[in-house]
Each structure stands twice: as structure tokens, then as C-alpha cells.
C-alpha atoms as a PDB file:
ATOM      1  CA  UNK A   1      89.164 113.308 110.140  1.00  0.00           C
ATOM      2  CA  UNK A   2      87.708 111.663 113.129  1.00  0.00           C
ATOM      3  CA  UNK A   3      85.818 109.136 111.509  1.00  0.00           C
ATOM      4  CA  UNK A   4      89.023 108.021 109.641  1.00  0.00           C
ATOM      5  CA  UNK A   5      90.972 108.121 112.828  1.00  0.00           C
ATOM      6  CA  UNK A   6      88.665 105.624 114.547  1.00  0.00           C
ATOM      7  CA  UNK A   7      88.679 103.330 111.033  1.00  0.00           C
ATOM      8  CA  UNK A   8      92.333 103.493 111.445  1.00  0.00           C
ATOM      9  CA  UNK A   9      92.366 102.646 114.974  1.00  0.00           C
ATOM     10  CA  UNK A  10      90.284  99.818 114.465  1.00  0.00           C
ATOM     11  CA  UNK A  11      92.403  98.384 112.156  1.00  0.00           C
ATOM     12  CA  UNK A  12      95.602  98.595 113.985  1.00  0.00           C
ATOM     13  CA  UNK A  13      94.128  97.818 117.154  1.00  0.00           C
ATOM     14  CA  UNK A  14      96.275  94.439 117.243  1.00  0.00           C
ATOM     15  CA  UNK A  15      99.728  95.682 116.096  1.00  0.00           C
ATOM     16  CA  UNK A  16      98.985  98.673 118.764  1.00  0.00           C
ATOM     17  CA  UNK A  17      98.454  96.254 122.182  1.00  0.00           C
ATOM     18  CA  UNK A  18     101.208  93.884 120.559  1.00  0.00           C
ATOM     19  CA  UNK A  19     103.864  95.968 120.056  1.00  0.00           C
ATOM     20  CA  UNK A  20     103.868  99.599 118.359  1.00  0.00           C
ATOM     21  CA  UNK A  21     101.363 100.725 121.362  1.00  0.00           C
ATOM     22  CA  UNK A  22     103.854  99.902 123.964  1.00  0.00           C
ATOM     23  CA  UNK A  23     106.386 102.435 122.060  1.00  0.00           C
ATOM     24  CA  UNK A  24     103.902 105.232 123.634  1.00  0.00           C
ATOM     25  CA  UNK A  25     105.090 103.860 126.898  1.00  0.00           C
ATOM     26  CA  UNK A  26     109.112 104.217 126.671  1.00  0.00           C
ATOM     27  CA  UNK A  27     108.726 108.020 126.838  1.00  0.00           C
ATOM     28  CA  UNK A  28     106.882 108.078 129.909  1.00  0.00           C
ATOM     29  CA  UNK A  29     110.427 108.325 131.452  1.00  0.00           C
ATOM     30  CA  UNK A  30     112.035 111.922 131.967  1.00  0.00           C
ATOM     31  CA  UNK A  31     115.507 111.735 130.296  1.00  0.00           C
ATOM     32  CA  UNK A  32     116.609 110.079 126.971  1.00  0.00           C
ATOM     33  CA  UNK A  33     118.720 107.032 128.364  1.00  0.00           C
ATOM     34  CA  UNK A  34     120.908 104.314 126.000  1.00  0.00           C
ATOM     35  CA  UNK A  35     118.057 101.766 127.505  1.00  0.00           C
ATOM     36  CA  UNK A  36     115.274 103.849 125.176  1.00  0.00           C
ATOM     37  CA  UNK A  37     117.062 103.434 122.284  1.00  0.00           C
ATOM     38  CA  UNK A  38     117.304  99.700 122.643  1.00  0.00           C
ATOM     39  CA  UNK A  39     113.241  99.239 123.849  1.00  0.00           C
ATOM     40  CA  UNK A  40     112.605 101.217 120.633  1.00  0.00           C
ATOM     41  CA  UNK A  41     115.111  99.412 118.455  1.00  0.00           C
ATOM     42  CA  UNK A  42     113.107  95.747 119.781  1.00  0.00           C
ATOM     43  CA  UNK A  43     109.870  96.840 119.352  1.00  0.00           C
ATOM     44  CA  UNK A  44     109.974  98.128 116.446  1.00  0.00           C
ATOM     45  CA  UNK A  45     111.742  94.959 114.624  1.00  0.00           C
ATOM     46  CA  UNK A  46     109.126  92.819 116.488  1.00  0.00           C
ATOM     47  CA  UNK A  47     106.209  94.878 114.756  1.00  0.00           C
ATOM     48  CA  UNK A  48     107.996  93.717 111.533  1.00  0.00           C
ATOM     49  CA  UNK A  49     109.145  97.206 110.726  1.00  0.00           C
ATOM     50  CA  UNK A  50     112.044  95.253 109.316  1.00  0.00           C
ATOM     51  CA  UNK A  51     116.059  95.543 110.727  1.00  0.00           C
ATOM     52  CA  UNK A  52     116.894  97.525 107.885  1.00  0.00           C
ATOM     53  CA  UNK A  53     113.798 100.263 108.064  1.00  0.00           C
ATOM     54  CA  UNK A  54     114.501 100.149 111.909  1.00  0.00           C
ATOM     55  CA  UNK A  55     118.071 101.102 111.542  1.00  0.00           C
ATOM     56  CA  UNK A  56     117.132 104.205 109.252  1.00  0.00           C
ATOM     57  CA  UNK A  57     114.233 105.226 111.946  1.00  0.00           C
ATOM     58  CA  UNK A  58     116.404 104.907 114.766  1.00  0.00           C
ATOM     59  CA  UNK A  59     119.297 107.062 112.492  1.00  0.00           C
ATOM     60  CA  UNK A  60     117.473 109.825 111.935  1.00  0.00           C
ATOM     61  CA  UNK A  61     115.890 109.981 115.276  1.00  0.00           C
ATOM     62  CA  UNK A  62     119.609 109.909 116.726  1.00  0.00           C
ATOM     63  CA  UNK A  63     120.374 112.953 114.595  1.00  0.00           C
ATOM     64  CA  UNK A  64     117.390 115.069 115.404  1.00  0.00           C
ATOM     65  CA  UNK A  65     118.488 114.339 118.742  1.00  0.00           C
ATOM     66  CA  UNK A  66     122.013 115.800 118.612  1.00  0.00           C
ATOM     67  CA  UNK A  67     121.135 118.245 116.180  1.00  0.00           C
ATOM     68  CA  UNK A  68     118.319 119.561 118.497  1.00  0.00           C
ATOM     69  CA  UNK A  69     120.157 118.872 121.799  1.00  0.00           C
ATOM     70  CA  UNK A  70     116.648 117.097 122.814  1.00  0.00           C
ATOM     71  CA  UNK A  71     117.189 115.547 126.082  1.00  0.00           C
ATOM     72  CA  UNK A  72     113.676 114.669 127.340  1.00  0.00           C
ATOM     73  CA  UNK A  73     111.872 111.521 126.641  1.00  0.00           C
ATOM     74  CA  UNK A  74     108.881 113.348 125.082  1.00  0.00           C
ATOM     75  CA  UNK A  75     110.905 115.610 122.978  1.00  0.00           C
ATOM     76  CA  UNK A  76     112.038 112.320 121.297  1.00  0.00           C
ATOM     77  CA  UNK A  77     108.794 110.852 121.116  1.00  0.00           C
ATOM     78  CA  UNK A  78     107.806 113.497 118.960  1.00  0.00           C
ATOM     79  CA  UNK A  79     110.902 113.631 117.135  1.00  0.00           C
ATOM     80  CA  UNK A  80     110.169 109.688 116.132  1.00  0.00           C
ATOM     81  CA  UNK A  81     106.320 110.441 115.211  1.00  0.00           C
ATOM     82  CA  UNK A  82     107.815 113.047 112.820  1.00  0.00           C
ATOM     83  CA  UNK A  83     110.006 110.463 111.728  1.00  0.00           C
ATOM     84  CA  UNK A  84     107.785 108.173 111.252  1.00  0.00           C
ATOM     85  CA  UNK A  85     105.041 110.263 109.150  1.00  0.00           C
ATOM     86  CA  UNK A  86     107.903 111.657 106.704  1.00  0.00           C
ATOM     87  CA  UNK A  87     108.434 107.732 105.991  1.00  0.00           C
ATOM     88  CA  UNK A  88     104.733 107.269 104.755  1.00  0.00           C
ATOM     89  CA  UNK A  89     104.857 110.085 103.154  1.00  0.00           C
ATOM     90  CA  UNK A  90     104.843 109.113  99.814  1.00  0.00           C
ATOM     91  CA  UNK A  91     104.183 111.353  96.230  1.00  0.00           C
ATOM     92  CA  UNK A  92     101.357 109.441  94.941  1.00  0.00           C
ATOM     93  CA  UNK A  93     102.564 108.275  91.341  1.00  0.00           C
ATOM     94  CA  UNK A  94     101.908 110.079  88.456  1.00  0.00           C
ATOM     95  CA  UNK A  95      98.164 109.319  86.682  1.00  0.00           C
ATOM     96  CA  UNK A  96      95.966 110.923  83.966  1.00  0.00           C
ATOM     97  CA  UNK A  97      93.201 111.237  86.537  1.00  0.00           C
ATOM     98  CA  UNK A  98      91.189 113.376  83.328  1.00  0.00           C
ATOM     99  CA  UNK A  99      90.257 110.201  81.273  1.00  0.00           C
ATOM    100  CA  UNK A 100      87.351 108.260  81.492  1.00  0.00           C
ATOM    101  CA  UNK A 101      86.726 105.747  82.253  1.00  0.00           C
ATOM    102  CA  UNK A 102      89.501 105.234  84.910  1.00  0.00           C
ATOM    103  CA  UNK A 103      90.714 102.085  84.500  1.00  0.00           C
ATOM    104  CA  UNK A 104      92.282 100.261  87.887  1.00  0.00           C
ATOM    105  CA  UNK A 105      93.789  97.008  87.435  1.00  0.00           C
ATOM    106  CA  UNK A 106      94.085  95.193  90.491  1.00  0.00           C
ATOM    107  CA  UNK A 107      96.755  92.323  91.055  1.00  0.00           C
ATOM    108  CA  UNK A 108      98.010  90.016  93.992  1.00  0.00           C
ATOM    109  CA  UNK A 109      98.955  86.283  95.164  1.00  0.00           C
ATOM    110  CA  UNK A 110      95.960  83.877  96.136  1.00  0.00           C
ATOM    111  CA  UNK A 111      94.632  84.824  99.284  1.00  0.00           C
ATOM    112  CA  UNK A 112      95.612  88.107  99.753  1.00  0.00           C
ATOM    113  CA  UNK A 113      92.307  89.276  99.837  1.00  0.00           C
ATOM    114  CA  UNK A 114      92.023  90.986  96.599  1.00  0.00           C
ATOM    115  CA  UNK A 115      88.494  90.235  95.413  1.00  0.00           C
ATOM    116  CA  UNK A 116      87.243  91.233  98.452  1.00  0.00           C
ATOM    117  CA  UNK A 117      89.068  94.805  98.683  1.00  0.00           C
ATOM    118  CA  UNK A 118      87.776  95.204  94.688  1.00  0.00           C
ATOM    119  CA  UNK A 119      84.394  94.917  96.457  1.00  0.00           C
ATOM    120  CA  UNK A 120      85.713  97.392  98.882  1.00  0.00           C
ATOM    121  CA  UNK A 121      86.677  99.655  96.165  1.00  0.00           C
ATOM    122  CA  UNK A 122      83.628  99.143  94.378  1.00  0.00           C
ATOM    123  CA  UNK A 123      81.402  99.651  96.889  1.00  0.00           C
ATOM    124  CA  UNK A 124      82.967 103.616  97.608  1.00  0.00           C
ATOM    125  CA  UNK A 125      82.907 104.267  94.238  1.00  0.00           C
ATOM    126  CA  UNK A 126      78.695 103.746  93.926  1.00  0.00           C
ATOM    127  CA  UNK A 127      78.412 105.135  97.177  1.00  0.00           C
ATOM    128  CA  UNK A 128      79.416 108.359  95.759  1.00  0.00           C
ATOM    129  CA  UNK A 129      76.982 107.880  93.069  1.00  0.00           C
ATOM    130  CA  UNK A 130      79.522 106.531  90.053  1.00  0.00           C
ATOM    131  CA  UNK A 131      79.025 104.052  87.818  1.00  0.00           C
ATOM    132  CA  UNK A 132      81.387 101.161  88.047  1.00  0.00           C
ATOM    133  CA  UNK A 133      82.184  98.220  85.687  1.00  0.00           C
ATOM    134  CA  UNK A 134      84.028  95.113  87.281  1.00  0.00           C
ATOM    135  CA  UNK A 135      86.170  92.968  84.915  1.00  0.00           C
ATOM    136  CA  UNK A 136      86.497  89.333  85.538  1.00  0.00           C
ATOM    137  CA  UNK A 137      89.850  88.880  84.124  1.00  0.00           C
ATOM    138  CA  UNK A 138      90.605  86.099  86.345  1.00  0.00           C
ATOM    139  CA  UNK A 139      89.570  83.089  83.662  1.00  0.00           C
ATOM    140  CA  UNK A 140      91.303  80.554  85.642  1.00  0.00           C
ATOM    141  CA  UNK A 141      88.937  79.891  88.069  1.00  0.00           C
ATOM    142  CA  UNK A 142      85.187  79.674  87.690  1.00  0.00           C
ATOM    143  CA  UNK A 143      84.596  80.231  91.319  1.00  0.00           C
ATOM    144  CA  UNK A 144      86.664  83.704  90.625  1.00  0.00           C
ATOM    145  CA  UNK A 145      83.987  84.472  88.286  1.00  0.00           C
ATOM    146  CA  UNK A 146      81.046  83.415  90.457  1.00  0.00           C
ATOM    147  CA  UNK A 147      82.711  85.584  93.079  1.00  0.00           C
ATOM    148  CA  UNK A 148      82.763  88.525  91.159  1.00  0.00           C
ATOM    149  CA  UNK A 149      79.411  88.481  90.457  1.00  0.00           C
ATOM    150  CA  UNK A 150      78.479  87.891  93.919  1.00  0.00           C
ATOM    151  CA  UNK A 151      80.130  91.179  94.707  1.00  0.00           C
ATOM    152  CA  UNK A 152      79.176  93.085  91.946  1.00  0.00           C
ATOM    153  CA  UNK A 153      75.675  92.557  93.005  1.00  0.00           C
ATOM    154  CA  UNK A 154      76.290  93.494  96.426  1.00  0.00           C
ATOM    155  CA  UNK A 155      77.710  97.043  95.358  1.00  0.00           C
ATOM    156  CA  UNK A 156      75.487  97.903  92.334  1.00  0.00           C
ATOM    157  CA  UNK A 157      78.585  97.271  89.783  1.00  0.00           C
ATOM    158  CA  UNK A 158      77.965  96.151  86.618  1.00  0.00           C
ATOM    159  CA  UNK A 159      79.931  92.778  85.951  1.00  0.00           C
ATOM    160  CA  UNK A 160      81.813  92.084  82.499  1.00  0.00           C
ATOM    161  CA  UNK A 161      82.722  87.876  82.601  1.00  0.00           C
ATOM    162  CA  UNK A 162      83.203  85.510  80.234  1.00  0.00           C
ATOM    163  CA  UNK A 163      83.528  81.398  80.386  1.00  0.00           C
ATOM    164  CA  UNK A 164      86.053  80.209  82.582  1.00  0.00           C
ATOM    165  CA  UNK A 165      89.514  79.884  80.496  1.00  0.00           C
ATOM    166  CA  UNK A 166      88.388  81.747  78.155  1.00  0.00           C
ATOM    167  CA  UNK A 167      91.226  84.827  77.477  1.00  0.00           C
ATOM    168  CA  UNK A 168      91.932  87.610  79.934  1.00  0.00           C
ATOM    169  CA  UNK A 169      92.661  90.156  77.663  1.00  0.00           C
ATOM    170  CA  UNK A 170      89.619  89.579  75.541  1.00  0.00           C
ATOM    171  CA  UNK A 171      87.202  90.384  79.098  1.00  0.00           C
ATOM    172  CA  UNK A 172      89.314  93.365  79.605  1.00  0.00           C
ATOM    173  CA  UNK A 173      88.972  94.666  76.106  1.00  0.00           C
ATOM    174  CA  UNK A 174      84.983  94.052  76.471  1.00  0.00           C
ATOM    175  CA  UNK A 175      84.944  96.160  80.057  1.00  0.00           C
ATOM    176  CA  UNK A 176      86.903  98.687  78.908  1.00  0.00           C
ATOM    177  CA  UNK A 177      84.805  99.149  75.892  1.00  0.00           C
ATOM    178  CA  UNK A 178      81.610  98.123  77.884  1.00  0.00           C
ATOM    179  CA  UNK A 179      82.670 101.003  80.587  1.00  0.00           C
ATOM    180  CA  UNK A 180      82.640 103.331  77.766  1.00  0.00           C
ATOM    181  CA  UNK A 181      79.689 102.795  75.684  1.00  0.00           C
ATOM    182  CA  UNK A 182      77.744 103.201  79.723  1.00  0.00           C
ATOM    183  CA  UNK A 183      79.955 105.715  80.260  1.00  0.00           C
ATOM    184  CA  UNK A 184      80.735 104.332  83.179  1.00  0.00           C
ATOM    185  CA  UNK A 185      83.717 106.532  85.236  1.00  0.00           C
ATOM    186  CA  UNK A 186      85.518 103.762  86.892  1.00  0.00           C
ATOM    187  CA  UNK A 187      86.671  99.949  85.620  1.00  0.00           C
ATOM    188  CA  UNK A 188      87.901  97.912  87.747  1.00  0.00           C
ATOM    189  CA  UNK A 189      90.184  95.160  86.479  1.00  0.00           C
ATOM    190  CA  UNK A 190      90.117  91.567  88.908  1.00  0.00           C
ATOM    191  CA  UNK A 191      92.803  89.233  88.082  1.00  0.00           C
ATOM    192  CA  UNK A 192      94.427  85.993  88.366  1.00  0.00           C
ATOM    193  CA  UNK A 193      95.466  85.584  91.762  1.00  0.00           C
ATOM    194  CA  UNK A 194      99.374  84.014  90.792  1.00  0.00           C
ATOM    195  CA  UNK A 195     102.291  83.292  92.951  1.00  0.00           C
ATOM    196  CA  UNK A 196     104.848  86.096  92.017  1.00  0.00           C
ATOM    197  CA  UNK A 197     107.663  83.836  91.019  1.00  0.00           C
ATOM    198  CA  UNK A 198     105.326  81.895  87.812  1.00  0.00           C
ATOM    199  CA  UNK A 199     107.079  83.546  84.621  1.00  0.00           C
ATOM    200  CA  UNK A 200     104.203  82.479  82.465  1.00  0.00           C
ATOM    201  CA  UNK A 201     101.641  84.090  84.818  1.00  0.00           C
ATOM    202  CA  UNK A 202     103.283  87.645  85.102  1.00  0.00           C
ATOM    203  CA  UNK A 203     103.523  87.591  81.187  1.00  0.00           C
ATOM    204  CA  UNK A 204      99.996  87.230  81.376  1.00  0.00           C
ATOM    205  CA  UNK A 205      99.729  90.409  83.245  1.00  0.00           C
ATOM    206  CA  UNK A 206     101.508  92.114  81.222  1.00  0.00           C
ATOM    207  CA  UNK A 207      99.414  91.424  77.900  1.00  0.00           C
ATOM    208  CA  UNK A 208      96.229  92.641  79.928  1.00  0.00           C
ATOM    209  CA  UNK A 209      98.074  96.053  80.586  1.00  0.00           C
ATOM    210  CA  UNK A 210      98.678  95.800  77.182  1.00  0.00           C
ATOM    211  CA  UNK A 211      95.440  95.035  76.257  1.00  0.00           C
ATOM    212  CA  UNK A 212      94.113  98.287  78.071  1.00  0.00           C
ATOM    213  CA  UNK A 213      97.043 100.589  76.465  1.00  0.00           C
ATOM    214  CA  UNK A 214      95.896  99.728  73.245  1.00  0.00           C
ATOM    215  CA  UNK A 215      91.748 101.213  73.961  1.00  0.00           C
ATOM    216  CA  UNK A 216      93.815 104.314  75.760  1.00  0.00           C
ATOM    217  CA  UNK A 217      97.683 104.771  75.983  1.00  0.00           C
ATOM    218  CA  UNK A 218      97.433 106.128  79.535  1.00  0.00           C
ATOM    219  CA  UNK A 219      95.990 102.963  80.819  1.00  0.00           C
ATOM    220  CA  UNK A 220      95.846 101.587  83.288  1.00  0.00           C
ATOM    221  CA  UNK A 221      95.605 104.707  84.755  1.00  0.00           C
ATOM    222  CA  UNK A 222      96.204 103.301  88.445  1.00  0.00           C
ATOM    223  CA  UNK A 223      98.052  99.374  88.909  1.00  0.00           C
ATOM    224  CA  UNK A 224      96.606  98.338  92.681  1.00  0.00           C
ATOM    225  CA  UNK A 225      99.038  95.740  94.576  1.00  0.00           C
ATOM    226  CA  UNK A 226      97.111  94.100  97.293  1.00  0.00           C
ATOM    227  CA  UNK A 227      99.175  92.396 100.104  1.00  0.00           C
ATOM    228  CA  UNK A 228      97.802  90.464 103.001  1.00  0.00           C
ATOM    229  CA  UNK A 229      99.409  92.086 105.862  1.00  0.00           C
ATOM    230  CA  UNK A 230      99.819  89.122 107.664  1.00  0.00           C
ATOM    231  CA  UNK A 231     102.563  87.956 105.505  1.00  0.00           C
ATOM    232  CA  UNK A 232     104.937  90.318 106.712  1.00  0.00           C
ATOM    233  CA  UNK A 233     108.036  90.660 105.337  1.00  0.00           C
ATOM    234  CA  UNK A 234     107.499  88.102 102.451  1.00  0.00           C
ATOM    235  CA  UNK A 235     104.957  91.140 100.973  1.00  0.00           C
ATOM    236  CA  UNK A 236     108.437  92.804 100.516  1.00  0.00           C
ATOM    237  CA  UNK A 237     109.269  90.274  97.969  1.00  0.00           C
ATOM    238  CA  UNK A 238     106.228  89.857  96.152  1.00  0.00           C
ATOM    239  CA  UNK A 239     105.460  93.560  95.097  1.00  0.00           C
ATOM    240  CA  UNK A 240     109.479  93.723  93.738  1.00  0.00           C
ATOM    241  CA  UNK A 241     108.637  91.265  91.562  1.00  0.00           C
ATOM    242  CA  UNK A 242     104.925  92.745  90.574  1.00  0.00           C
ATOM    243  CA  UNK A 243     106.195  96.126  90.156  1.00  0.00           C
ATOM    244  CA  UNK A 244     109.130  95.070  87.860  1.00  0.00           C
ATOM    245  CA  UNK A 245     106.336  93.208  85.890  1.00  0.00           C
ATOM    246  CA  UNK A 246     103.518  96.031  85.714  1.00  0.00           C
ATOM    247  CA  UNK A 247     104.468  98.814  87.290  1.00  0.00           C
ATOM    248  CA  UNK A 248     102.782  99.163  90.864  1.00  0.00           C
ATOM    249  CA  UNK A 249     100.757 102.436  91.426  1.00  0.00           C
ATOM    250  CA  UNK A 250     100.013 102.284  94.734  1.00  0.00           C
ATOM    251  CA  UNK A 251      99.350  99.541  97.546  1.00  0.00           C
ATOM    252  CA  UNK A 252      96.186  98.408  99.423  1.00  0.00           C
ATOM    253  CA  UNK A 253      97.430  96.786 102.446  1.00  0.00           C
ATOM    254  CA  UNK A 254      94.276  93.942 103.321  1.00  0.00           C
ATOM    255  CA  UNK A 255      93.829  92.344 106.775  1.00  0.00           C
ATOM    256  CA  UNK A 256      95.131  94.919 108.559  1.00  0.00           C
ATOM    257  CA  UNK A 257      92.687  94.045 110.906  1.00  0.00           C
ATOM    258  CA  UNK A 258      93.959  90.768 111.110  1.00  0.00           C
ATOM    259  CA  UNK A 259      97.709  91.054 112.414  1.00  0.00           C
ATOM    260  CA  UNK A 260      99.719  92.199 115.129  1.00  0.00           C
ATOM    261  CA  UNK A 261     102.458  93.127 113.326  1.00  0.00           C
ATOM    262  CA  UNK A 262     101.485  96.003 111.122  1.00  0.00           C
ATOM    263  CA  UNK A 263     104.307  97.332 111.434  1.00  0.00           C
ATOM    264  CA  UNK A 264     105.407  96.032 107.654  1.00  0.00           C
ATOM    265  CA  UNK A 265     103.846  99.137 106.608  1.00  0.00           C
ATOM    266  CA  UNK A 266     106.906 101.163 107.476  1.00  0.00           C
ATOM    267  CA  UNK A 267     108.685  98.603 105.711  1.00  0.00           C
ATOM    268  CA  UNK A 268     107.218  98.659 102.537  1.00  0.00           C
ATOM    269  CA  UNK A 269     107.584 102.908 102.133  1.00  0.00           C
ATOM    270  CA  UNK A 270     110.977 102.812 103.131  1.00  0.00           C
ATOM    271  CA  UNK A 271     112.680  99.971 100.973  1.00  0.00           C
ATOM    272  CA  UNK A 272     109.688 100.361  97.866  1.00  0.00           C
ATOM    273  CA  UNK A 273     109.100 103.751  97.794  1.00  0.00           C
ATOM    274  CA  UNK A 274     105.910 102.606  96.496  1.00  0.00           C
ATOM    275  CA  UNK A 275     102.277 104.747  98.307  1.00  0.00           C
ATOM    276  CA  UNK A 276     100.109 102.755 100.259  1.00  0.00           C
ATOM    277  CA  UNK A 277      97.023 104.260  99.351  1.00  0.00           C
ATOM    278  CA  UNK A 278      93.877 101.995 100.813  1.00  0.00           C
ATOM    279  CA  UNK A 279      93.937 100.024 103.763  1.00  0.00           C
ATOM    280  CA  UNK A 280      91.367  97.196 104.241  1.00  0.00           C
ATOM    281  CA  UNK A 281      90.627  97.323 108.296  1.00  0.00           C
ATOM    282  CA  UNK A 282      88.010  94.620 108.863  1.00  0.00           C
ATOM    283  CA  UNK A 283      85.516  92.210 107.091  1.00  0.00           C
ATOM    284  CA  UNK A 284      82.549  94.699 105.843  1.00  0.00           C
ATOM    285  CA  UNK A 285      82.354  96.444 102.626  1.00  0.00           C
ATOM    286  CA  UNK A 286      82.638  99.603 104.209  1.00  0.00           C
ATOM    287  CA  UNK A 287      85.348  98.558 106.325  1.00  0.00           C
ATOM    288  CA  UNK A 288      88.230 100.331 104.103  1.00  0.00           C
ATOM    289  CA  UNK A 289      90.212 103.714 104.732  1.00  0.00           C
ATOM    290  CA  UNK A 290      92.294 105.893 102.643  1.00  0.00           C
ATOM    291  CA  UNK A 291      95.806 105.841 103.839  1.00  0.00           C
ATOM    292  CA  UNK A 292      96.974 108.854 105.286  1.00  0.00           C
ATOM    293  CA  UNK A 293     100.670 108.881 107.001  1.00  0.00           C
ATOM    294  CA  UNK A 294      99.696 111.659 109.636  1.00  0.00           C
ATOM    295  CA  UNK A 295      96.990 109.347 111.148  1.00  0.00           C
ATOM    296  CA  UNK A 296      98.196 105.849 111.013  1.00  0.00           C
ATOM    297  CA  UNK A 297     100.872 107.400 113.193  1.00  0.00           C
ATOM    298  CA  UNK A 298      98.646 109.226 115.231  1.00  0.00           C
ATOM    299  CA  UNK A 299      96.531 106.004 115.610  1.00  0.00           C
ATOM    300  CA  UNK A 300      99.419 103.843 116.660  1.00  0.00           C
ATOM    301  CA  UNK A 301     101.159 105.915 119.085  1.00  0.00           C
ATOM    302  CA  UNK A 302      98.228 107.669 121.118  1.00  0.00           C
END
């Protein structure tokens, strides 16, 4: 996994020197002193772990402490790593990962970033040699359309679009369809980017899911949050509110690149219990990593 380590570590290079880095540097004492605890307890609230997340951390840290009688600084640096990876660790949600096509419907707010990590998406998919179909469910904007194309050109996927404000569900019925007759093995849904608290607008993403149940009841077979990371805690509040309205799969965390306080991560496992599955670590199409809990950790704390 080296080449996914350095991906990582390039994406968390910022939250590292900021804050979660500096963590490395509390243990370099000999003993476990009160003093630790509090360092820890700051720096980890400052990388917008979150107070709540923090508090559990520190908790179970404490009690692998006095459960272990560890008194040395590094014993509880690698008590907290441990910690720390059992937090990410999260099942991946349940999917029928035998039909096909596998249809992904993506959602988010405006300018998270969520056309672009599509393209991201896209772009591994036909690197591996499959045949993708990108839907351009988001109507309301032409540019959205023009976008998708752009990108869909850029990573040899097939686009499905109709006019702008013309009905979602009827371009998702078409992909879906479309993916099949090409037998395409991946469709990728784009949609409306729509601020989390507009009723009307998470109706609307609920008929498209809808829409795609009625071609195949397991569909969508994966429902892809993406969150900006450098809204921080307020990416809390927004997936609540899209995973009471469709059901959220699994998380791709975009611009991780971007922020110093990555720490949200932690965060959004704990108080979710939602997988982060992609994270977007720069501004290239290839610039994307599967999350996996044993190296983020491994990439923050070295």
C-alpha cells in the first residue's frame, strides 16, 4: 500500500503540520503526565475532531491505560492510534454488488465538489477498463450539464443529458436503461447540488431513487454523500439530513487537500456511523484514494 500511503499523505499534509502532526510530538516525553492528556484533548478539538468525538477518544484511551497499567508516553501513543483506527473502522453498508449495471447516485450541497469527484470516480472506473454511463440528473442548471459533458469526455464515459429543466427522473430512467442496452457495468447518477434544509429539493431526490428502484429494486445499489471537508463540522449536519432523505451508503470526503482541519473525519464515523469510502486529495483526476482507517492514521501520526 505504499502508493496509497503517499496519496493519503498528500492529502492530509495540511491537517498534519496544523494540528494532528503535532500529536506525534506529545509522546516524545517518557511518562504519561495529566499535561498529555490536556495537549491531546486541544489538539484534537482544534483539528475539528469535534468535543464530543474527542471526549469518547480520550475515554477509551484513559481505560486502555488503567486497564493495561501503560505508563510510558509511547505505550499510549499506540494505544490512541488503535483507538483511532477502530473509529474508522466502519462495516461498509450492505449492497447487491452482483447486478449490473451498478448504479451510484451521487448527492451533495453546491460546491462541495461533487461533479468533480464523479469525474474522479469515473475516471477509475475506465481506467480499469469498464464501461461507464454518467447521468445528468442535475436539470437545474445548464452549466451542470455542460460540465458533465466536459468530464465525461475527459474520462471516456458515455454521457446521458437532456435540456436543462427538463425532469430528473426521466434522464435517470434513460441512463439506467441506456447503461443496460451498452451493457455498461457502472452508472453514475450526478445531481442537483441543493442546500440540505430545501423540502422540495430532497423530495426530488427521493423520486430519482425511486425512479431507479422501479428499473431494479436493489437500486441504487450505492447512495455517495460528498462533503467538502472544509466545512467542518457543518458536514455533520448536512449528511443527517441526506441520509434521513435517501439513505447514505458511504461518504467521499472532497478537498481534503484543501484544509487543515481534517480532523472532521473522526467526527463523522463516530456520531454517523456512516463509511467514508473515497477521499478526494488534490485537483487531478487521478488524485482520489480509497479510504482505508489503518492508513489515514498511519499517515497522520508518522
Amino acid at each position: 500500500m505504499p502508493e496509497q500511503l503517499s496519496t493519503i499523505e498528500q492529502g492530509v499534509r495540511q491537517t498534519k503540520k496544523a494540528w494532528l502532526g503535532k500529536i506525534a510530538h506529545i509522546f516524545d516525553r517518557s511518562v504519561v503526565t495529566e499535561e498529555i492528556w490536556d495537549e491531546l484533548e486541544e489538539l484534537l478539538v482544534l483539528a475539528d475532531v469535534g468535543v464530543e468525538t474527542t471526549k469518547k477518544l480520550i475515554d477509551r484511551v484513559r481505560q486502555r491505560v488503567k486497564l493495561d497499567k501503560l505508563t510510558q508516553a509511547s505505550q499510549l501513543r499506540a494505544a490512541l492510534k488503535e483507538e483511532m483506527i477502530n473509529l474508522l473502522n466502519i462495516p461498509p453498508k450492505q449492497t447487491n454488488a452482483d447486478s449490473v449495471p451498478q448504479v451510484i447516485l451521487v448527492v451533495g450541497v453546491n460546491g462541495s465538489g461533487k461533479t468533480t469527484s464523479i469525474a474522479k470516480l469515473a475516471y477509475g472506473l475506465t481506467s480499469e477498463g469498464k464501461r461507464v454511463i454518467l447521468a445528468a440528473a442535475d436539470t437545474f442548471r445548464a452549466a451542470a450539464i455542460d460540465q458533465l459533458k466536459y468530464w465525461g469526455e475527459k474520462t471516456d464515459a458515455e454521457v446521458i443529458a437532456h435540456q436543462p429543466g427538463s425532469d430528473p427522473g426521466a434522464v435517470v430512467f434513460d441512463a439506467i436503461q441506456a447503461a443496460r442496452s451498452r451493457h455498461a457495468q457502472v452508472a453514475i447518477i450526478d445531481t442537483a447540488g441543493r442546500l440540505h434544509t430545501k423540502f422540495n429539493l430532497m423530495e426530488e431526490l427521493k423520486k430519482i431513487k425511486k425512479v431507479a428502484a422501479k428499473l431494479d429494486p436493489t437500486a441504487p445499489h450505492r447512495v455517495l454523500l460528498v462533503l467538502d471537508a472544509t466545512t467542518g463540522q457543518n458536514g455533520l449536519i448536512q449528511a443527517k439530513y441526506f441520509t434521513e432523505a435517501v439513505g447514505i451508503t458511504g461518504i467521499f470526503l472532497a478537498k481534503l487537500d484543501s484544509t487543515a482541519k481534517g480532523g472532521i473525519i473522526f467526527a463523522i464515523c463516530q456520531e454517523l456511523n456512516i463509511p467514508i469510502v473515497y477521499i478526494g486529495t488534490g485537483e487531478r483526476l487521478q488524485d482520489i484514494a480509497s479510504f482505508d482507517a489503518e492508513t489515514f492514521v498511519n499517515a497522520i501520526l508518522s
